[in-house]
Protein backbone atom coordinates (compact mmCIF):
# COMPACT_ATOMS: atom_id res chain seq x y z
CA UNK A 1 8.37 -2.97 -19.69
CA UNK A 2 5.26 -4.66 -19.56
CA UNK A 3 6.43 -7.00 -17.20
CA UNK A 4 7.25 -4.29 -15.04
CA UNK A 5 3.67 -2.71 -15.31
CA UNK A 6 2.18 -6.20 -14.61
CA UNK A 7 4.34 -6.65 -11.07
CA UNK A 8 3.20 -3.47 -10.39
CA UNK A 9 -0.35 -4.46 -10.76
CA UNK A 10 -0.12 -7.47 -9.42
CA UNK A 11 1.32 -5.56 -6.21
CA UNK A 12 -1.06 -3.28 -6.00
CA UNK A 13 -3.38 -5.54 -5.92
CA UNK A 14 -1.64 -7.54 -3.22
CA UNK A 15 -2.15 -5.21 -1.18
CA UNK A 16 -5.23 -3.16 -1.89
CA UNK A 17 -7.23 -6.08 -1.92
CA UNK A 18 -5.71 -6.87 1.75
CA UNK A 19 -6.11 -3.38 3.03
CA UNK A 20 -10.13 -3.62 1.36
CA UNK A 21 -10.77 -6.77 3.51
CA UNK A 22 -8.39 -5.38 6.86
CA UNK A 23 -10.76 -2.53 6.40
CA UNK A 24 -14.50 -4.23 6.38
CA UNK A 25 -13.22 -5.49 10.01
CA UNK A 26 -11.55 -2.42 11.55
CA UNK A 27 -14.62 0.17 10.56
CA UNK A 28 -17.25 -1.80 12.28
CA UNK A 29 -15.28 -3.45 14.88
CA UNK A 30 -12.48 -1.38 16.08
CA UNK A 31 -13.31 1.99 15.34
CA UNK A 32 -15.84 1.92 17.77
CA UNK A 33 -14.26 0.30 20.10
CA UNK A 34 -10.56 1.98 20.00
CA UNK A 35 -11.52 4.96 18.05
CA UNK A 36 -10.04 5.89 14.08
CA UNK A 37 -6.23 6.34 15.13
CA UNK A 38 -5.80 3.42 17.31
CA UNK A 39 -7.98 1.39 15.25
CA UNK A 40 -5.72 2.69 11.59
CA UNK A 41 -2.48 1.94 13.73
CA UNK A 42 -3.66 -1.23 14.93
CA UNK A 43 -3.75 -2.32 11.32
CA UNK A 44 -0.30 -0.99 9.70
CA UNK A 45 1.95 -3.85 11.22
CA UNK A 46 -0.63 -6.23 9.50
CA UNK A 47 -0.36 -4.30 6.03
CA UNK A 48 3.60 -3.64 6.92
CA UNK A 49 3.91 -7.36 7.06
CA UNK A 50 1.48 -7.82 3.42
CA UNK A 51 3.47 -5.30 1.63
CA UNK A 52 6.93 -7.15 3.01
CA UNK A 53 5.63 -11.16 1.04
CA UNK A 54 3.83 -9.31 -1.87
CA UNK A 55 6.61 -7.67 -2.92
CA UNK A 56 8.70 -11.26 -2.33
CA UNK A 57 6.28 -12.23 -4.30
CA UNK A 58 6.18 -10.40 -6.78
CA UNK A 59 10.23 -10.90 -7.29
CA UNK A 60 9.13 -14.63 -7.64
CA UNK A 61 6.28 -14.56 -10.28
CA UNK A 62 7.85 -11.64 -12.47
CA UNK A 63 11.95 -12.88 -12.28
CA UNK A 64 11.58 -10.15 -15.82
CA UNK A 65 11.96 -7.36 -12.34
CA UNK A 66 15.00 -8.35 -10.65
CA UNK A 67 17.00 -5.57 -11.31
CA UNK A 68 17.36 -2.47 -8.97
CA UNK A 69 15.89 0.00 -11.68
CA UNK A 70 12.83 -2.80 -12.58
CA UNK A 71 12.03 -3.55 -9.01
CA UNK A 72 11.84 0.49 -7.89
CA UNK A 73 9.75 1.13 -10.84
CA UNK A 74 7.03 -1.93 -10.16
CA UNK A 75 6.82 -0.43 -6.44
CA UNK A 76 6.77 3.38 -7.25
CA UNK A 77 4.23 2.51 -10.62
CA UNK A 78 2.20 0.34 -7.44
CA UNK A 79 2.36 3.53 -5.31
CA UNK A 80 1.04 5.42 -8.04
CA UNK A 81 -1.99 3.04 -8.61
CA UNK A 82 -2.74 2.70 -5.26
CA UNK A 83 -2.63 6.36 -4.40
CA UNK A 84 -5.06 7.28 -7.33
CA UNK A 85 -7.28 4.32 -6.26
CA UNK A 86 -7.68 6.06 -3.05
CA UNK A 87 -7.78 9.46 -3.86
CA UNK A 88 -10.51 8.29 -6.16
CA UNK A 89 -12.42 6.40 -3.88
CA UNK A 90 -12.73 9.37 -1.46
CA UNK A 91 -13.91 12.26 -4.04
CA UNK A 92 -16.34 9.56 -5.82
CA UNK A 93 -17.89 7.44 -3.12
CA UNK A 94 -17.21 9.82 -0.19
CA UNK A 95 -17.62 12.94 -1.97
CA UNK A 96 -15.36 14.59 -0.52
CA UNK A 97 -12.97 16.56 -2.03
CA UNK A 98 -8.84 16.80 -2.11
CA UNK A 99 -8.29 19.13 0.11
CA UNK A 100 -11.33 17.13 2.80
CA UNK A 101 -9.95 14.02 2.05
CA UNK A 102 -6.27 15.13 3.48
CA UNK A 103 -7.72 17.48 5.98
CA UNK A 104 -9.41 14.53 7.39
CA UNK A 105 -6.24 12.17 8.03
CA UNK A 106 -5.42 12.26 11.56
CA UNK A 107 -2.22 13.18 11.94
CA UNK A 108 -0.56 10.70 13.76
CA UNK A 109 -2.07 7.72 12.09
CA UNK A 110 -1.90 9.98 8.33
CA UNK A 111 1.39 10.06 9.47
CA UNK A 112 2.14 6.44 9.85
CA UNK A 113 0.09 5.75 6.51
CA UNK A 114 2.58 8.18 4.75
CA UNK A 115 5.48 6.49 5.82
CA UNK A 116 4.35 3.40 4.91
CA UNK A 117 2.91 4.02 1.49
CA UNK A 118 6.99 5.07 1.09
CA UNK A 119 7.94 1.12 2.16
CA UNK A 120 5.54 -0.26 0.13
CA UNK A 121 7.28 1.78 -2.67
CA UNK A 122 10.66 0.69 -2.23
CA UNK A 123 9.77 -2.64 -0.58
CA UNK A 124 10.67 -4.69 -3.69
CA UNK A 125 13.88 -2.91 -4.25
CA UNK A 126 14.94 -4.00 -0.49
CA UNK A 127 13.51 -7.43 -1.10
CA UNK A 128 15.45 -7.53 -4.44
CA UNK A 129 18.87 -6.23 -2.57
CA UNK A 130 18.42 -8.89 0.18
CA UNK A 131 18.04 -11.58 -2.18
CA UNK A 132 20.73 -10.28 -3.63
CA UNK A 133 23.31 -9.99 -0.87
């Protein structure tokens, strides 16, 4: 199992670390300029494609993973991490609370975010299964 929880952490950090650097360029440069929903949307193909070679990744480094069960659990432990990383962030640096935090999401792009927090989840099953078939 610990080979599981380290492709999970390795993924997770994959990919925050990505969306940490994607995000030091969009605030100052495109939020201005396109506003927060354009800006956030202009950004998920980017992470879309990030999630998509980390988890390949991932499969490659930790072979320990390449089962269905091994590969959903690295993504969905990854979720996990990365959704109490940023749930964190907000009530500690921005102070905000829960309920701000997720009032605050725009909808369309909160939207978007949601449904690709569920990829990044499953992302190294589907990589596993297309290695696979």
């Amino acid at each position: 199992m610990t080979k599981t929880i380290r492709a999970a952490l390795l993924y997770f950090a994959i990919v925050l670390g990505t969306g940490f650097v994607l995000g030091m360029f969009r605030v100052p440069m495109l939020v201005p300029r396109l506003g927060e929903r354009w800006a956030e949307l202009a950004e998920m193909p980017f992470m879309a494609a990030v999630i998509f070679f980390a988890a390949g990744h991932v499969l490659r480094r930790y072979p320990e993973i390449r089962s269905p069960r091994r590969s959903l659990a690295a993504g969905i432990l990854a979720l996990a991490l990365s959704v109490v990383a940023e749930l964190g962030l907000a009530v500690l640096l921005q102070h905000q609370t829960l309920a701000e935090f997720i009032s605050s999401r725009d909808r369309v792009s909160g939207a978007v975010y949601l449904g690709l927090l569920l990829v990044f989840a499953v992302m190294p099953r589907l990589r596993l299964a297309s290695q696979i078939g």
